[in-house]
C-alpha atoms as a PDB file:
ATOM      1  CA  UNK A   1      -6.370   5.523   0.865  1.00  0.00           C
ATOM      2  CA  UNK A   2      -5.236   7.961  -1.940  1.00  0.00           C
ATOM      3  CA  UNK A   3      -7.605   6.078  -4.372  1.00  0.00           C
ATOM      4  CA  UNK A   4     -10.482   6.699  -1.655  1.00  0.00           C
ATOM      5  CA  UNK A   5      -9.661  10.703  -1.829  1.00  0.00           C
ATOM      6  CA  UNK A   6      -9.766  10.469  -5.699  1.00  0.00           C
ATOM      7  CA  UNK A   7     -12.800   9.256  -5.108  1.00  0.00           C
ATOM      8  CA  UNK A   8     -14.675  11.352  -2.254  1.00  0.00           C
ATOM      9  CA  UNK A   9     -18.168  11.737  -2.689  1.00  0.00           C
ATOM     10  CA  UNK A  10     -18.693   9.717  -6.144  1.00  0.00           C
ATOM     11  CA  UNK A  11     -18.678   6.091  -4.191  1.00  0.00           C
ATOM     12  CA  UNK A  12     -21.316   4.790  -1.899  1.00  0.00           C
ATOM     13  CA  UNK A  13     -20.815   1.718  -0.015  1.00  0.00           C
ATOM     14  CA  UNK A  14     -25.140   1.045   1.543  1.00  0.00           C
ATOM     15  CA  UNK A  15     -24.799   0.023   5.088  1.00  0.00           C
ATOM     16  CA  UNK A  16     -22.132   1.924   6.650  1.00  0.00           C
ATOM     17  CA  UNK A  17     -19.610   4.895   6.344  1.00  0.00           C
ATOM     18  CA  UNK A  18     -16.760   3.684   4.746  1.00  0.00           C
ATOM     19  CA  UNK A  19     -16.588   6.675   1.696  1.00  0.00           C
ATOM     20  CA  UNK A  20     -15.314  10.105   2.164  1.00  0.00           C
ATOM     21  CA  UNK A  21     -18.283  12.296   2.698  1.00  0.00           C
ATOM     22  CA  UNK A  22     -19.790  14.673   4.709  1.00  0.00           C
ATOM     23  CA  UNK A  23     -18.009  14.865   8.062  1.00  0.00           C
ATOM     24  CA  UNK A  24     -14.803  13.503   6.963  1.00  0.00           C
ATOM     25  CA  UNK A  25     -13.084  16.363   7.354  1.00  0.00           C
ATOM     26  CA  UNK A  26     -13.687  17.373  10.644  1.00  0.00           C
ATOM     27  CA  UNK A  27     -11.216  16.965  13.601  1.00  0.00           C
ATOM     28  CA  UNK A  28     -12.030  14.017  16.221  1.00  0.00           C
ATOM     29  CA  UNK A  29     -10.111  11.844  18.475  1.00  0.00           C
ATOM     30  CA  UNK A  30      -9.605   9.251  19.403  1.00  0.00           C
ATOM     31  CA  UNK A  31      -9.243   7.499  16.017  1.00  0.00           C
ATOM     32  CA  UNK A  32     -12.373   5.653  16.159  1.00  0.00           C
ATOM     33  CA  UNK A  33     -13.149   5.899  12.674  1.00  0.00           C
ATOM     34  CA  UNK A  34     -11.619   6.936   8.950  1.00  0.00           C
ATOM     35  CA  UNK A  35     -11.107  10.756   9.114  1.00  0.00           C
ATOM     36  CA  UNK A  36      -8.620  13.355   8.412  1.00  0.00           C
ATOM     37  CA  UNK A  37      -6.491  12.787  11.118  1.00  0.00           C
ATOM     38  CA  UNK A  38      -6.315   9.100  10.913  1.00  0.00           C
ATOM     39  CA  UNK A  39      -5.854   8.907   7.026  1.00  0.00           C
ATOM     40  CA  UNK A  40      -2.803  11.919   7.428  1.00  0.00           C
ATOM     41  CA  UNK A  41      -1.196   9.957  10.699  1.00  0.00           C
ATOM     42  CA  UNK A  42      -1.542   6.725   8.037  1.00  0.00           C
ATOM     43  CA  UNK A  43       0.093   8.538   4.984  1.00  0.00           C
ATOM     44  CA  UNK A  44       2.278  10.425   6.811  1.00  0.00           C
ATOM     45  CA  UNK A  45       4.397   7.083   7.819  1.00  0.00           C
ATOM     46  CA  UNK A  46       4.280   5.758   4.468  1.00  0.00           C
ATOM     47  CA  UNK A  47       7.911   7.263   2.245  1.00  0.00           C
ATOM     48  CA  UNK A  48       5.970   7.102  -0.819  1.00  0.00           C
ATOM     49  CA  UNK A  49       2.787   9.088   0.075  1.00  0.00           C
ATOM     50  CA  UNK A  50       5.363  11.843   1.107  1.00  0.00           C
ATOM     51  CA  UNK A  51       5.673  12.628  -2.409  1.00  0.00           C
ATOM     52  CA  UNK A  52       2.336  12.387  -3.530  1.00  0.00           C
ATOM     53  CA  UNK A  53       0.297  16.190  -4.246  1.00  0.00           C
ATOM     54  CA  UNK A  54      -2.903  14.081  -2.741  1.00  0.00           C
ATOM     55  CA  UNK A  55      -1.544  13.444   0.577  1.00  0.00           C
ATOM     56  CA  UNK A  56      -0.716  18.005   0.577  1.00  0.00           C
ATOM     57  CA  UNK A  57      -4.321  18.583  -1.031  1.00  0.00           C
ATOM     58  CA  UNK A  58      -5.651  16.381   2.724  1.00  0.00           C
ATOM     59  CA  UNK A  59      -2.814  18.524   4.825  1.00  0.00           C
ATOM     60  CA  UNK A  60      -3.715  21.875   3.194  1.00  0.00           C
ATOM     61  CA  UNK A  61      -7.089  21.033   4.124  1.00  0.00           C
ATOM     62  CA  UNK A  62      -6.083  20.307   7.745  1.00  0.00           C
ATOM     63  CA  UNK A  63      -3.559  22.967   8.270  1.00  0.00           C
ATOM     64  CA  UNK A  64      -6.600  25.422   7.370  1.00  0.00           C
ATOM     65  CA  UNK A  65      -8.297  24.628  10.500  1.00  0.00           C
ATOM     66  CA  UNK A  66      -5.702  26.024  12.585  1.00  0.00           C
ATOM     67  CA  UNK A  67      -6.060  29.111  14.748  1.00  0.00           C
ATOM     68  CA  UNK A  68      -4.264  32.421  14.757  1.00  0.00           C
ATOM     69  CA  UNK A  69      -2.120  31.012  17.179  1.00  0.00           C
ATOM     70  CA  UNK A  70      -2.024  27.909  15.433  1.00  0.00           C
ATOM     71  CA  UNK A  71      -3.688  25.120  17.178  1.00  0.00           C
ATOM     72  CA  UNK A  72      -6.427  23.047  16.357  1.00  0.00           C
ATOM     73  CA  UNK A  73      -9.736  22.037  18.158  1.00  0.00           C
ATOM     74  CA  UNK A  74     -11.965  19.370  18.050  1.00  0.00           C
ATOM     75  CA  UNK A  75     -15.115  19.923  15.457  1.00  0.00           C
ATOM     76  CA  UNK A  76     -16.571  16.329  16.439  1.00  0.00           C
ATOM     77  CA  UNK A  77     -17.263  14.442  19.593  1.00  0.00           C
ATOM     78  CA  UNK A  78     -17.424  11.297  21.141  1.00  0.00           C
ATOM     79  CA  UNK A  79     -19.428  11.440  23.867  1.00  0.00           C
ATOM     80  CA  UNK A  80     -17.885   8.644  26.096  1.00  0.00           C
ATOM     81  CA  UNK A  81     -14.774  11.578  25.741  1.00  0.00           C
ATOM     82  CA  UNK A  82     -16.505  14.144  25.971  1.00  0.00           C
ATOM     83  CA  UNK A  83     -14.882  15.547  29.872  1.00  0.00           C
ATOM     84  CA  UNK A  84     -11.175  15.464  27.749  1.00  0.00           C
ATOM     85  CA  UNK A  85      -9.217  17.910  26.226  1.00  0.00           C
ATOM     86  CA  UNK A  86      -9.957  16.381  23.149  1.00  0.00           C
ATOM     87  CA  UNK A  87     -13.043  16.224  23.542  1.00  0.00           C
ATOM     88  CA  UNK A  88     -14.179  20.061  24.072  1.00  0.00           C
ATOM     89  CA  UNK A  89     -15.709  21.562  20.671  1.00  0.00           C
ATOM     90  CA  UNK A  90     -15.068  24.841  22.031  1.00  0.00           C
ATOM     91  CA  UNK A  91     -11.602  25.281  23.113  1.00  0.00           C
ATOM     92  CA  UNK A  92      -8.076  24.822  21.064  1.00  0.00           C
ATOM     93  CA  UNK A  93      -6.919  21.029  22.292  1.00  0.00           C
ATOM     94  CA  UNK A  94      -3.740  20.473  23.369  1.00  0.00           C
ATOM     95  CA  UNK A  95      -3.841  16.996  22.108  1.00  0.00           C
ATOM     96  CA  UNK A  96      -5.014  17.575  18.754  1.00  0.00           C
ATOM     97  CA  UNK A  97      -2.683  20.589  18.481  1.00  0.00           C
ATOM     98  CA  UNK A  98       0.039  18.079  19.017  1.00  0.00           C
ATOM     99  CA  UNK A  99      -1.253  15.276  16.847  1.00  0.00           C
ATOM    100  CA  UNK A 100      -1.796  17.566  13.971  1.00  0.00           C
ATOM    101  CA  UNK A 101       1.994  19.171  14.397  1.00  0.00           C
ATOM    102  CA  UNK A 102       3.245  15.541  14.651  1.00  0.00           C
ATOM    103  CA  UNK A 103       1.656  14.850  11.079  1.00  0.00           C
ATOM    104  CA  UNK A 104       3.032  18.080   9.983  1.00  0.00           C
ATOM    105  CA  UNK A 105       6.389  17.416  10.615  1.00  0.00           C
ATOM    106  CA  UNK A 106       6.782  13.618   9.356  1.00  0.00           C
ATOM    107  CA  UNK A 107       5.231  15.451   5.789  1.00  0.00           C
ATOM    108  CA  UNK A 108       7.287  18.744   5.800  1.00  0.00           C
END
């Protein structure tokens, strides 16, 4: 996973999305595919990722997306979820907020 961040954006697999590119980044649940919050709940279990700068470069980049009041929201969708809190582009999520804390504290 840590080789795939070294990585990002120079490897293209033709077919499907299995690189770290455009949309990666952005906050969705549930964990139906590869993205930030999957690969940090992943590496944040694992001792020796704990002390790799690569696995803080990904949580820097998720810890930016908090709010002033520092919770998270959604920035992608899944339609099928779409009536959850997790699944409301526009409003802080509960869920997320707690997911994303939950990663935080296994790493810090």
């Amino acid at each position: 996973m840590l080789t795939c961040w070294d990585n990002r954006g120079k490897i293209r697999y033709p077919g499907h999305d299995s690189q770290i590119a455009e949309g990666w980044h952005k906050l969705q649940y549930p964990f139906t595919g590869y993205r930030i919050l999957k690969y940090l709940d992943v590496l944040s279990q694992l001792q020796w990722t704990r002390m790799d700068k690569r696995t803080f470069e990904i949580l820097n980049l998720l810890l930016a997306k908090q709010d002033g009041e520092g919770r998270f929201r959604p920035e992608s969708i899944h339609r099928a979820w779409s009536a959850f809190d997790f699944g409301q582009k526009k409003v802080p999520s509960e869920w997320l907020t707690l997911i994303a804390y939950r990663i935080v504290k296994r790493l810090l």
